[in-house]
Protein backbone atom coordinates (compact mmCIF):
# COMPACT_ATOMS: atom_id res chain seq x y z
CA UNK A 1 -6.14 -2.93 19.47
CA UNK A 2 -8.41 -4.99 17.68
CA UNK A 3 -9.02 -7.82 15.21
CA UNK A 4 -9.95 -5.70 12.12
CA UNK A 5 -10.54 -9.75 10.25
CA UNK A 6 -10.08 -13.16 11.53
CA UNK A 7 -9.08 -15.44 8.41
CA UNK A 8 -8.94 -18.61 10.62
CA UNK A 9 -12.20 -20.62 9.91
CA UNK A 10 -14.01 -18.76 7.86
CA UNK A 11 -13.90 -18.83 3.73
CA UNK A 12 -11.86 -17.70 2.47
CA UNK A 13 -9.13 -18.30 4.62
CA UNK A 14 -6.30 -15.39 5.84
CA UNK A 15 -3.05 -17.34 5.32
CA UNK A 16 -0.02 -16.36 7.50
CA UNK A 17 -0.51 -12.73 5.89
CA UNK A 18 2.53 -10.62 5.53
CA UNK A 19 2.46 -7.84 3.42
CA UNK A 20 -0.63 -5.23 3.99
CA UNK A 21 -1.50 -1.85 1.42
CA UNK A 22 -4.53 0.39 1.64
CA UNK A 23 -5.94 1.33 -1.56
CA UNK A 24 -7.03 4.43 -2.52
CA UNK A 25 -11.48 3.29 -1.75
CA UNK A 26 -10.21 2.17 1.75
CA UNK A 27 -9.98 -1.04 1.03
CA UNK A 28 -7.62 -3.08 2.68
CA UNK A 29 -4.84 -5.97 0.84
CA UNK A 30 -3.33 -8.33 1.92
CA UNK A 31 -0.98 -11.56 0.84
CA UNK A 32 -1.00 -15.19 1.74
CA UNK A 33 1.45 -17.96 2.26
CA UNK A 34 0.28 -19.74 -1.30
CA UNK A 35 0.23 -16.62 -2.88
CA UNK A 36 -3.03 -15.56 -2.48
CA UNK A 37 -3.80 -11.87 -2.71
CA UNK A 38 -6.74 -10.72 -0.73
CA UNK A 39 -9.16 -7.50 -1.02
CA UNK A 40 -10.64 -7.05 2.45
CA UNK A 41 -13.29 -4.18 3.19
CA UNK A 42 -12.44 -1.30 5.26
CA UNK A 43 -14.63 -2.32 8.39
CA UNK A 44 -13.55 -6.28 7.27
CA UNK A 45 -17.03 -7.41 6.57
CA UNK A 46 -15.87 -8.98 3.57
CA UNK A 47 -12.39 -10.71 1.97
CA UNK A 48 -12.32 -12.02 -1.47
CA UNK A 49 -9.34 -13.53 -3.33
CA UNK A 50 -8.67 -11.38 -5.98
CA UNK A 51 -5.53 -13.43 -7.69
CA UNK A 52 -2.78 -15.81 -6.50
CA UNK A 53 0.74 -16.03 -7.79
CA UNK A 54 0.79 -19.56 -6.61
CA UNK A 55 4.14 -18.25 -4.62
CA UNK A 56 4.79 -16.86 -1.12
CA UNK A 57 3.24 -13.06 -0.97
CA UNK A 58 5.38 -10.67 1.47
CA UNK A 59 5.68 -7.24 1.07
CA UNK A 60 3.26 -4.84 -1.60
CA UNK A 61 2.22 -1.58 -2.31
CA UNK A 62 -0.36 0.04 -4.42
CA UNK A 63 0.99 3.14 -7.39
CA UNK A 64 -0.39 6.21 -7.94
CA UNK A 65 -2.33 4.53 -11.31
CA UNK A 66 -4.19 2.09 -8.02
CA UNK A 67 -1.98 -1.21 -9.31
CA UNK A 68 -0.85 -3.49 -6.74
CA UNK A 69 2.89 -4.43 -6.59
CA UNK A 70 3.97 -8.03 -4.62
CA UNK A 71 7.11 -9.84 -3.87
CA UNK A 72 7.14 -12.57 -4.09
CA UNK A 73 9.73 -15.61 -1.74
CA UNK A 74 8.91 -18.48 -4.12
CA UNK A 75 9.13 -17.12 -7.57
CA UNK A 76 12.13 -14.55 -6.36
CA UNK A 77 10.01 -11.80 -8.31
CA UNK A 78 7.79 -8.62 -8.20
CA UNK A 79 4.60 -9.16 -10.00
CA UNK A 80 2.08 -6.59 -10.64
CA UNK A 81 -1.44 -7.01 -10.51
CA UNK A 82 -3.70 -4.74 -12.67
CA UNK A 83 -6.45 -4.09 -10.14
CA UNK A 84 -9.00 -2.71 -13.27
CA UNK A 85 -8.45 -5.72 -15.08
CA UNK A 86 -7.97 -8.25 -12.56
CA UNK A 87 -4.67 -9.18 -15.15
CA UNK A 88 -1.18 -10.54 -12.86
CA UNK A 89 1.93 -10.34 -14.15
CA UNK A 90 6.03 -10.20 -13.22
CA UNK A 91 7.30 -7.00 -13.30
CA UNK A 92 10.73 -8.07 -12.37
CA UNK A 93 13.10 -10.99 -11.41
CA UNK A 94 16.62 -8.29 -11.00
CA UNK A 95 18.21 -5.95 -12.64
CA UNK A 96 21.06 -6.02 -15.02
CA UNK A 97 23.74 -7.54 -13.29
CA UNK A 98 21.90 -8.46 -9.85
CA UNK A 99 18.99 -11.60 -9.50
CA UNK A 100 16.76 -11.39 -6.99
CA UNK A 101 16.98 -14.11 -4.04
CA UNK A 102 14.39 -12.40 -1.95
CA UNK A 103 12.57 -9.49 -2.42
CA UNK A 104 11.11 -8.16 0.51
CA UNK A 105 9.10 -5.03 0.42
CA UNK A 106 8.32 -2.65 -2.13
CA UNK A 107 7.99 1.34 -1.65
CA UNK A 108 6.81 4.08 -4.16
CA UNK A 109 9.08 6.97 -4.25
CA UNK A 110 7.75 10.43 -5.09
CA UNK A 111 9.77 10.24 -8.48
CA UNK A 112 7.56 7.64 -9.55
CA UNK A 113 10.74 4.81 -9.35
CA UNK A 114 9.80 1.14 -7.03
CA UNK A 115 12.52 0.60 -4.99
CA UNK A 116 13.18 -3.04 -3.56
CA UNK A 117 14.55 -4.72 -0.95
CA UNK A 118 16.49 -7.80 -1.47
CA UNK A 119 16.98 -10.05 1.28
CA UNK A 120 19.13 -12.27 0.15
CA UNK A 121 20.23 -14.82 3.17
CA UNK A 122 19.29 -14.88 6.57
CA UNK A 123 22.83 -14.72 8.13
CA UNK A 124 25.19 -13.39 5.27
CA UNK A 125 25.04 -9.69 5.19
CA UNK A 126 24.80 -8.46 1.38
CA UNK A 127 22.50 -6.45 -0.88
CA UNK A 128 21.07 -4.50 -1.99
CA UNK A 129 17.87 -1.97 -2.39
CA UNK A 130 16.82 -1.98 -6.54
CA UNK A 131 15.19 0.89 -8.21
CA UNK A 132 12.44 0.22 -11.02
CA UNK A 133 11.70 2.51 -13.38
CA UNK A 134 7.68 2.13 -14.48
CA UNK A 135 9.05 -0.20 -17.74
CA UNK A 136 10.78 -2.47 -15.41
CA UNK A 137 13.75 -1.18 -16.22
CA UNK A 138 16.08 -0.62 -13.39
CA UNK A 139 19.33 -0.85 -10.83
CA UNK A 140 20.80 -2.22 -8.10
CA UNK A 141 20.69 1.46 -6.35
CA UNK A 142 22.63 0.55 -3.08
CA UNK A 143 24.58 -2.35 -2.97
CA UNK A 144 24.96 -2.47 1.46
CA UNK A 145 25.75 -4.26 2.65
CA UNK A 146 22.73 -4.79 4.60
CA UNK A 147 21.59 -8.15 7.18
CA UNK A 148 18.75 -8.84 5.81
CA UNK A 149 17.03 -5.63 4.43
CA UNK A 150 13.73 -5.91 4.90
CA UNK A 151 10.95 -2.94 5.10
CA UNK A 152 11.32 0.31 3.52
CA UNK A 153 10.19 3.66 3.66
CA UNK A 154 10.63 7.37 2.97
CA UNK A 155 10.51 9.97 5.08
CA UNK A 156 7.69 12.85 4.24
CA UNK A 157 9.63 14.70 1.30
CA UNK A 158 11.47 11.88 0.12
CA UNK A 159 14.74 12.46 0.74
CA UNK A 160 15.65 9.65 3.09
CA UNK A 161 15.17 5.99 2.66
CA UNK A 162 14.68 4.02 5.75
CA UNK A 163 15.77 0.59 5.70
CA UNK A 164 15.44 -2.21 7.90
CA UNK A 165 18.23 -4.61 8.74
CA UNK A 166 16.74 -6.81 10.70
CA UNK A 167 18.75 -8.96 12.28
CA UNK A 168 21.33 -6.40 13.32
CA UNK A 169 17.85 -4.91 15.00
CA UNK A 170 18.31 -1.61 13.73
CA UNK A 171 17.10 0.88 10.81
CA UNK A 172 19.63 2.47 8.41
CA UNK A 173 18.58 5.44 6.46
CA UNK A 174 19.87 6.45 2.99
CA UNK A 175 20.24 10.09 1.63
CA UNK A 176 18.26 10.50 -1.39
CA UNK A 177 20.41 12.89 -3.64
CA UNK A 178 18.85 15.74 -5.72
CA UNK A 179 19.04 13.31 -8.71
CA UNK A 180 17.86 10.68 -7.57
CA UNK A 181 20.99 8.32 -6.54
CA UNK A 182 21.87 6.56 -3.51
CA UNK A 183 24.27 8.78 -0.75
CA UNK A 184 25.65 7.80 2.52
CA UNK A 185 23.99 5.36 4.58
CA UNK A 186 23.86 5.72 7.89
CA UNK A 187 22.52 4.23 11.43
CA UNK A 188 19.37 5.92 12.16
CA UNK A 189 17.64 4.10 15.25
CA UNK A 190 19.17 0.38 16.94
CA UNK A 191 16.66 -1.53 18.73
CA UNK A 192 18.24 -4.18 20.95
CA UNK A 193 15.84 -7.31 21.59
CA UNK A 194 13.52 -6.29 18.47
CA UNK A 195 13.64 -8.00 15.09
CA UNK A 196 11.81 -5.40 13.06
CA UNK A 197 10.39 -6.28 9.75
CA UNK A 198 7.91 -3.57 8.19
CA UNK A 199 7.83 0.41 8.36
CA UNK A 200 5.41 3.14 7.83
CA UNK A 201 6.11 7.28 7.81
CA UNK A 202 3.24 9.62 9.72
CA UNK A 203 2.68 12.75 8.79
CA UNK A 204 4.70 14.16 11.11
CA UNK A 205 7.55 12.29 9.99
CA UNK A 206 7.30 9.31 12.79
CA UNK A 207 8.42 6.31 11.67
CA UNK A 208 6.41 3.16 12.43
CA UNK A 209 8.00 0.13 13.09
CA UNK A 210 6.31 -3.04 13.24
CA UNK A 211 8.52 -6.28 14.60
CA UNK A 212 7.90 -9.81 14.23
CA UNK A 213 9.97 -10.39 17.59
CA UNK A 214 9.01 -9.70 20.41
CA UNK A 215 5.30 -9.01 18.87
CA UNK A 216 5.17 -4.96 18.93
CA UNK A 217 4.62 -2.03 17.15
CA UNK A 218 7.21 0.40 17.81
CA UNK A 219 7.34 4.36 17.12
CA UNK A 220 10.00 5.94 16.34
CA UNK A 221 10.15 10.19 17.10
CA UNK A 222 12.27 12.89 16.05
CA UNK A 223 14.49 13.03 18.77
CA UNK A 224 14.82 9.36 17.60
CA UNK A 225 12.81 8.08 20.92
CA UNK A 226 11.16 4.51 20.81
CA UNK A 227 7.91 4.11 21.96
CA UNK A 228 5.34 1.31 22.06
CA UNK A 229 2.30 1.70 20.22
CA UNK A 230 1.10 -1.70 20.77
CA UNK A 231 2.56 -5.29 22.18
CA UNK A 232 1.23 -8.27 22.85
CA UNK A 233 3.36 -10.85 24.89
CA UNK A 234 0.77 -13.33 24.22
CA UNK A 235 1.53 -13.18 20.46
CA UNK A 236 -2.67 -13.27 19.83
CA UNK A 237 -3.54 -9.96 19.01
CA UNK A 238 -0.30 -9.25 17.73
CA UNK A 239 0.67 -12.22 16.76
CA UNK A 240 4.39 -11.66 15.24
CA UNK A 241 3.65 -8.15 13.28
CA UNK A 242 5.20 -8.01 9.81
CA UNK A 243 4.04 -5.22 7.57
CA UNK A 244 1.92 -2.39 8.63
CA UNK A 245 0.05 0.29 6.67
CA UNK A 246 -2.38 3.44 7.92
CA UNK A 247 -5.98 3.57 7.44
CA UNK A 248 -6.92 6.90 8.13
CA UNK A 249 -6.00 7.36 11.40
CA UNK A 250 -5.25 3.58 12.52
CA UNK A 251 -2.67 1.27 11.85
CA UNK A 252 -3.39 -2.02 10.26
CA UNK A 253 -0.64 -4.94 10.69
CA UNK A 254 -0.37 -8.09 9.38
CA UNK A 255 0.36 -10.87 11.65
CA UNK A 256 2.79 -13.58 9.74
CA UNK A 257 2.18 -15.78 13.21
CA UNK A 258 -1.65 -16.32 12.97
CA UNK A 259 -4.54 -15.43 10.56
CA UNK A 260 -6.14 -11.97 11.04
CA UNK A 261 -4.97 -8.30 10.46
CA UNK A 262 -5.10 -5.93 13.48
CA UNK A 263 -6.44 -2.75 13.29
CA UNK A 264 -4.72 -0.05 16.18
CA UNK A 265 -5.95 2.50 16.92
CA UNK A 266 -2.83 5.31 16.89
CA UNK A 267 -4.68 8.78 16.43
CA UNK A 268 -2.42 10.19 13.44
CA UNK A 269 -2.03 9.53 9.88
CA UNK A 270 0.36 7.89 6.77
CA UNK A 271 2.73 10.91 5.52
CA UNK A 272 0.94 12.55 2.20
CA UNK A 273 1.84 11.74 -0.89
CA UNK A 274 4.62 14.31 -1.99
CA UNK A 275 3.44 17.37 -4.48
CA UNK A 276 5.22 15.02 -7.30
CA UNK A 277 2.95 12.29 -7.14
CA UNK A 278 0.15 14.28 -7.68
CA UNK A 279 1.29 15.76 -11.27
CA UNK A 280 1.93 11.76 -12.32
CA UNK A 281 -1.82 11.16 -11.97
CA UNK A 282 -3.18 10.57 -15.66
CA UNK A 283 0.24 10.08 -17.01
C-alpha cells in the first residue's frame, strides 16, 4: 500500500473523500465533504476541483458517454456532471412514489439503467435499490428491506447485484432476471466484526470489499472465502476505507477518516464492461 495523494496541506485540499471512479484517460475522481468533486491524475501529481454541489459527495460512477454520476447526503439527490462541458446538474431526487433520504452509491448496469442505493436511516432497516433509466425516469426496483444499503455492484455478466447492508455486516446479492427486474435476494457473504461500505467486481468475478470498520480491504472468492487484501490497525494508510475502484491492476480507496486516496497494489483487474455496453457507445 501506498498514498497514491495526500489532500491534507496542500491546495487544494482532499476533504474526508468518499466516493472514488476511474475515468476512462486514467484519471482518478473523487468527492469531498462540501461537495467538492475532484479530478486527480493517475500517478496523483495533480488534483483540481472540477465542480462542487455545495452538498456532501459519497458514492459516483462515470457512464459509458464519460459523465460523472454523485450522490449526494445533503441535497438527498444524484446529480450529474457533464465532464465535456464542465455543466452539474440533478439527475434525480426519487422515483415515483419513493424520495430519496440517502443515496449511497451508484452502479452502471450493462443495460445502460443507474441503479441506487438508498440508505435511508442508520438503525431502521428499509429500502430500497432505484433503477434510472438515462431520462431520469425510473423505480424503486427492490424495496428490502435492507440495514443500511450501501455499495453496489454486479457481478461480471450482470446478472447479480451485490448489495451491502452494512450494519448487519454482510452482502446480499439480487438475481437480475432476463428482463431486467429484481428476483430473490439472498445472503451471499456475512462478515462478523466488519462494517463494509463500498464494492468492486475483478475480472474473475472476486468481489472487493472495502470497510470503514475495522480499516480493511477485504476479498471475497468463489468459494465465498474472505481474504485480506490490505488493513491497517493504525487507521493511517487505511484510514476507514469507503469506496474503492481499480486502476489497472491496483485498487484505489478512499479514506472517509483522513485526506488521501490509497493506491494497493492487488495484481488483477475491474471486471470488463459487458458486450452490451459496448454497442451503447455513440448512442
Amino acid at each position: 500500500m501506498s498514498v497514491l495523494v495526500d489532500g491534507a496541506l496542500t491546495e487544494p485540499r482532499l476533504s474526508h473523500p468518499e466516493g472514488v471512479a476511474v475515468d476512462a484517460d486514467g484519471n482518478i475522481w473523487c468527492g469531498g465533504e462540501l461537495g467538492q468533486i475532484y479530478r486527480i491524475t493517475a500517478d496523483g501529481s495533480h488534483r483540481e476541483v472540477v465542480a462542487s454541489t455545495g452538498g456532501f459527495c459519497l458514492g459516483m460512477a462515470f457512464d459509458t458517454h464519460g459523465d460523472l454520476f454523485v450522490c449526494d447526503q445533503k441535497y438527498a439527490s444524484v446529480f450529474k456532471l457533464d465532464t465535456a462541458s464542465g455543466v452539474l446538474s440533478v439527475f434525480a431526487d426519487g422515483v415515483p412514489g419513493h424520495r430519496f433520504r440517502t443515496p449511497n452509491f451508484p452502479a452502471f448496469h450493462a443495460d445502460g439503467r443507474l441503479f441506487v442505493s438508498d440508505s435511508g436511516e442508520m438503525g431502521v432497516p428499509g429500502s430500497g435499490i432505484l433503477a434510472f433509466e438515462p431520462d431520469g425516469s425510473g423505480e424503486l426496483w427492490h424495496p428490502g428491506p435492507f440495514d443500511f444499503a450501501n455499495g453496489l455492484a454486479f457481478n461480471p455478466d450482470g446478472t447479480l447485484l451485490y448489495v451491502v447492508e452494512t450494519f448487519s455486516n454482510l452482502i446480499s446479492a439480487i438475481d437480475v432476471r432476463a428482463d431486467g427486474s429484481a428476483g430473490e435476494k439472498a445472503e451471499f457473504v456475512t462478515l462478523p466484526g466488519s462494517y463494509p461500505d463500498g464494492l468492486a467486481v475483478a475480472e474473475d468475478g472476486t468481489l472487493i470489499v472495502g470497510c470503514y470498520q475495522p480499516s480493511h480491504i477485504l476479498a471475497v472468492d468463489h468459494a465465498k472465502q474472505v481474504h485480506v487484501l490490505g488493513e491497517d490497525v493504525s487507521a493511517h494508510m487505511l484510514a476507514h476505507p469507503t469506496n474503492i475502484a481499480f486502476h489497472g491492476t491496483d485498487l484505489i480507496s478512499a479514506n472517509l477518516g483522513r485526506w488521501h486516496l490509497t493506491r494497493l497494489e492487488v495484481g488483477m483487474r475491474g471486471a470488463p464492461l459487458p458486450p452490451r455496453w459496448a454497442s451503447q457507445e455513440g448512442s
